[in-house]
Protein backbone atom coordinates (compact mmCIF):
# COMPACT_ATOMS: atom_id res chain seq x y z
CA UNK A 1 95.14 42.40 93.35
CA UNK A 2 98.14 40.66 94.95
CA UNK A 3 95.90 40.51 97.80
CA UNK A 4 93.48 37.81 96.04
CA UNK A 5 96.14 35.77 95.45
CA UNK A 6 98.27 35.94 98.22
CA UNK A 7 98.64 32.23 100.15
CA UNK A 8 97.01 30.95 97.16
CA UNK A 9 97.55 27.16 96.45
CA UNK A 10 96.02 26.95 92.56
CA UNK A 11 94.44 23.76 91.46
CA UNK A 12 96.46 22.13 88.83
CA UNK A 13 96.09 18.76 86.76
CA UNK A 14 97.98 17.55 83.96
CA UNK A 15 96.55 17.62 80.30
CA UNK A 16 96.08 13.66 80.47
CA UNK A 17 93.62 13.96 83.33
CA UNK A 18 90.15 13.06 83.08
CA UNK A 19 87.16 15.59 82.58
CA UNK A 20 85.99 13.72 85.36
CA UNK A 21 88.71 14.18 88.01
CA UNK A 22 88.50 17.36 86.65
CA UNK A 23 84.88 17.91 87.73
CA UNK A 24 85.30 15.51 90.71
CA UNK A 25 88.26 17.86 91.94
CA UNK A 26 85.81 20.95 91.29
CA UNK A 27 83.67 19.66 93.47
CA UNK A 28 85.64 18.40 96.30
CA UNK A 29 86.97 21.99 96.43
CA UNK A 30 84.10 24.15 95.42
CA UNK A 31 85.84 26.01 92.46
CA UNK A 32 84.59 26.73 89.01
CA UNK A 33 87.85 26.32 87.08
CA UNK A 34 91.16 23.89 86.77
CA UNK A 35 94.48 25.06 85.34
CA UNK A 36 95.93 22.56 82.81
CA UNK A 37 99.39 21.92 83.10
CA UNK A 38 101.28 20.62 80.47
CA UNK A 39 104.90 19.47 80.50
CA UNK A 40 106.74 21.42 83.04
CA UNK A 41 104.23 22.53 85.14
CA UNK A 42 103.35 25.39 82.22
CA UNK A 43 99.88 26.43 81.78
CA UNK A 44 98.34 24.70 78.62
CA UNK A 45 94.89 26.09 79.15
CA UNK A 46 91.95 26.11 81.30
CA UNK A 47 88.92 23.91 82.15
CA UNK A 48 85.87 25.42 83.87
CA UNK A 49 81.87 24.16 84.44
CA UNK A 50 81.62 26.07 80.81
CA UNK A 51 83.71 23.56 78.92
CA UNK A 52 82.39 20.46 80.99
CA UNK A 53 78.77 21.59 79.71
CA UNK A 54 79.33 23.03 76.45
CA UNK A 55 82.22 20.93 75.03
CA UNK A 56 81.29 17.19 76.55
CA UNK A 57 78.00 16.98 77.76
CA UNK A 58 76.20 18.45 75.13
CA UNK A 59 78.11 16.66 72.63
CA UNK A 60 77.85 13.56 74.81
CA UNK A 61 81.53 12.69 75.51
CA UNK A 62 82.16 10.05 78.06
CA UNK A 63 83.81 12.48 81.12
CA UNK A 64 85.53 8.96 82.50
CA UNK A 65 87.93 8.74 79.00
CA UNK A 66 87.76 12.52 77.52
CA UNK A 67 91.00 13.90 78.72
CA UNK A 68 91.50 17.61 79.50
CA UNK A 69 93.80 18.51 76.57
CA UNK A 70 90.90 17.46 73.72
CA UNK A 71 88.34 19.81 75.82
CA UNK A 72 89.79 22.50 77.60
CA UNK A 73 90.25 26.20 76.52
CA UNK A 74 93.84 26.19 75.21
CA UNK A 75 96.21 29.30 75.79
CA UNK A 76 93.86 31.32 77.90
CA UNK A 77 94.28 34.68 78.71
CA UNK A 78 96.65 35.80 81.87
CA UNK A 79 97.57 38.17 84.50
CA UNK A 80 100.38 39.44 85.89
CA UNK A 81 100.58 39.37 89.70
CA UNK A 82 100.70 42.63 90.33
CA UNK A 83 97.44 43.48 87.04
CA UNK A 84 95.03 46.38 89.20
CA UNK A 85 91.68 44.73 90.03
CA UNK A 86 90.11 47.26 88.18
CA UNK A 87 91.83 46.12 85.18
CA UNK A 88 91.42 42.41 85.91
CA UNK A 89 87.80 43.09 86.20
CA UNK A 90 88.05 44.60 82.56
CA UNK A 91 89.55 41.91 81.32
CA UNK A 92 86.77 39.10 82.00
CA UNK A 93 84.03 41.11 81.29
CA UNK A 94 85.61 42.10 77.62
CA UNK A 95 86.66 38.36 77.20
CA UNK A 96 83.17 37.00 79.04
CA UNK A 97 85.19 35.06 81.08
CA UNK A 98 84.36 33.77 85.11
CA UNK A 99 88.42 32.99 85.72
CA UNK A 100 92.00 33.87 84.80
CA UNK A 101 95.14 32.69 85.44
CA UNK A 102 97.80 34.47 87.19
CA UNK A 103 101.06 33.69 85.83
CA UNK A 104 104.57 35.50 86.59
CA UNK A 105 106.80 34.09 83.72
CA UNK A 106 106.25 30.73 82.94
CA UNK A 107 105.57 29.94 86.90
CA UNK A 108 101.90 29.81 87.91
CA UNK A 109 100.91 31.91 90.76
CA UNK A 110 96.93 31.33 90.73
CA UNK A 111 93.61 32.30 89.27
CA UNK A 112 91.21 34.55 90.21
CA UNK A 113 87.67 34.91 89.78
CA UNK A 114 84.17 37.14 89.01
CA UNK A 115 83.50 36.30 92.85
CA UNK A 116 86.97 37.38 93.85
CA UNK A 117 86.00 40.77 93.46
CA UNK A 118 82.30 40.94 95.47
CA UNK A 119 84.56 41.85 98.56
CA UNK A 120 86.88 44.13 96.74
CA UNK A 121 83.35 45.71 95.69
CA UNK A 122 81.69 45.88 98.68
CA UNK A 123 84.47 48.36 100.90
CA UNK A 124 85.13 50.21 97.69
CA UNK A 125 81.06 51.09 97.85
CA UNK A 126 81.55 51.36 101.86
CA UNK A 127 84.53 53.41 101.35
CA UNK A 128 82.20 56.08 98.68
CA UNK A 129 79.33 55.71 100.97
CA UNK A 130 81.45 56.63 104.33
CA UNK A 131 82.83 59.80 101.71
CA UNK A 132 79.23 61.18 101.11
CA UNK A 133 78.16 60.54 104.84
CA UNK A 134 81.11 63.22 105.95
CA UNK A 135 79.96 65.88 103.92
């Protein structure tokens, strides 16, 4: 899995940020998830397009004043840097999550996600395919 993460810069924002410079920042970039940061630079939790529906539009929260920290999942679920994929994979589908963090100690390292793995998927199925063709 190291090789999902590799050169990754993770998206970060403190817990007093916005839920909207959370979303604007999700858009800008095109990802599905922020890490929360909390004093330190340590992960506090997690904000994805889940929370922003689930836990302020539909209970009507003003995104320009709701801050991260009242919102966000809190003390999600990590990986290690060097978790298999297969594993990783096991982990979101048994938790129904889209994203984890990737954290070595108390230093984050990134996040990966569902789509992450389409790639990984895709030459592992090539790989099988290429198998059956040679005999």
């Amino acid at each position: 899995m190291s090789e999902i993460i590799r050169r990754q810069r993770p998206v970060t924002l403190p817990i007093s940020a916005t839920v909207q410079q959370a979303c604007q920042l999700m858009r800008e970039r095109k990802i599905g998830a922020i890490l929360v940061t909390g004093g330190g630079d340590q992960l506090v939790g997690i904000f994805t397009g889940r929370d922003a529906v689930g836990r302020v539009l539909a209970e009507a929260l003003d995104p320009a004043t709701t801050l991260l920290g009242v919102v966000m999942t809190g003390q999600p679920d990590t990986l290690g840097p060097f978790v298999k994929a297969n594993e990783a994979q096991r982990m979101m589908r048994d938790g129904g999550y889209r994203h984890l963090p990737v954290v070595e100690g108390n230093k984050i390292i990134g996040i990966v996600s569902q789509g992450d793995f389409n790639g990984l998927e895709r030459a592992r199925h090539d790989e099988e395919t290429g198998y059956w063709e040679i005999l």
